[in-house]
Protein backbone atom coordinates (compact mmCIF):
# COMPACT_ATOMS: atom_id res chain seq x y z
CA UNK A 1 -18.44 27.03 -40.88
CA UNK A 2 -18.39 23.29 -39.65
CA UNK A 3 -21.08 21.42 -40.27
CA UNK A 4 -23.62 20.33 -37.51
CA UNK A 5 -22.96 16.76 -37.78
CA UNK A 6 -18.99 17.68 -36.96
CA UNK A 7 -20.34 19.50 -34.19
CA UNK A 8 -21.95 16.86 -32.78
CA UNK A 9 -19.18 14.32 -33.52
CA UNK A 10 -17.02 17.11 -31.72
CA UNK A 11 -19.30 17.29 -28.70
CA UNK A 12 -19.80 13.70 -28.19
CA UNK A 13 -15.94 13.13 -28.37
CA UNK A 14 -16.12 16.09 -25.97
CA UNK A 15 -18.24 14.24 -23.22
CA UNK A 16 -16.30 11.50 -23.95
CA UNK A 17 -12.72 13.02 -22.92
CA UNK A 18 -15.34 14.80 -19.94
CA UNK A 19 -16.05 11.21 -18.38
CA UNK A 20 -12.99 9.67 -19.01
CA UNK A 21 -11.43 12.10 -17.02
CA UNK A 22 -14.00 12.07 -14.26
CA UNK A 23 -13.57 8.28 -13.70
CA UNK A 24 -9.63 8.90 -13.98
CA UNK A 25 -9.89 11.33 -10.99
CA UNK A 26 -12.01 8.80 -8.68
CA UNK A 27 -8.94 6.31 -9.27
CA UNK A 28 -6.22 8.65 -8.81
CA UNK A 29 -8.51 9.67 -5.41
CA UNK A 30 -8.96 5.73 -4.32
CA UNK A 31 -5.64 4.93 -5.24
CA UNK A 32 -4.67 7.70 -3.28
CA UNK A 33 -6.17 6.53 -0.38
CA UNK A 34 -5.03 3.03 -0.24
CA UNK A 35 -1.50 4.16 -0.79
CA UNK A 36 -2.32 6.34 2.78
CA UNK A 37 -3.38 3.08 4.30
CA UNK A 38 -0.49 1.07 3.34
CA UNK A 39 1.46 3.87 4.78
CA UNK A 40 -0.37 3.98 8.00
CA UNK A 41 -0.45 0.03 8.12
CA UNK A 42 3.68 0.05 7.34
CA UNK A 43 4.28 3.04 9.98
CA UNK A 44 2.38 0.38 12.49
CA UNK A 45 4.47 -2.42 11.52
CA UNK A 46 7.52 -0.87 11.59
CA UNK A 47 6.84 -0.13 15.53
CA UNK A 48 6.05 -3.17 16.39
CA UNK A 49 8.70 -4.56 14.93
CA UNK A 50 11.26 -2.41 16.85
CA UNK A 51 9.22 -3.37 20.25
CA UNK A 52 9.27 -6.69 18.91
CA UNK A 53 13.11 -6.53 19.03
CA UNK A 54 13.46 -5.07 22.42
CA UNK A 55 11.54 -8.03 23.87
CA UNK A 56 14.01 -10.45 22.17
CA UNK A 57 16.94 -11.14 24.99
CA UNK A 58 20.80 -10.18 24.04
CA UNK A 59 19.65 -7.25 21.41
CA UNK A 60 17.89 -9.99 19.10
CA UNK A 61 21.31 -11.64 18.00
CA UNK A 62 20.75 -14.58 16.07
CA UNK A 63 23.63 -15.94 17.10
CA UNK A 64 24.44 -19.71 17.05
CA UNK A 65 22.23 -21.88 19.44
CA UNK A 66 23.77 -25.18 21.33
CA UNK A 67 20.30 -27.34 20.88
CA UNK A 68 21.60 -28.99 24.17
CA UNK A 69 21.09 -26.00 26.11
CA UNK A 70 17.98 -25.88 25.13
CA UNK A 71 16.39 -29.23 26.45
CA UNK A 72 14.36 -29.75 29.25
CA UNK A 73 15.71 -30.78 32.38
CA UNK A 74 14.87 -34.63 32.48
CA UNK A 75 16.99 -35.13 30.31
């Protein structure tokens, strides 16, 4: 039979592996939830960005700009 000190050693180690994985589970929860935010926060982004690009004249081409055209008409 073990002794009772290798018991003890046993159950400390025990309640040691016990809270260990306790806190582990409250990250993997938080983490968890933050990745579902991101998500949520990308999902919004994403749509805006496409209404975004429906406001922009000519489909959002970049193309190239004549800075002429552009000036104000005093000059």
């Amino acid at each position: 039979m073990p002794k009772s000190d290798e018991l003890d050693r046993v159950q400390q180690r025990l309640e040691s592996l016990e809270i260990k994985a306790s806190f582990t589970e409250d990250l993997l929860d938080q983490l968890n939830m933050t990745i579902y935010q991101q998500q949520q926060l990308i999902e919004r982004l994403v749509t805006e960005v496409k209404q975004l690009k429906q406001q922009v004249p000519d489909g959002g081409s970049g193309g190239t700009r004549n800075l002429r055209d552009e000036l104000p008409p005093h000059y």
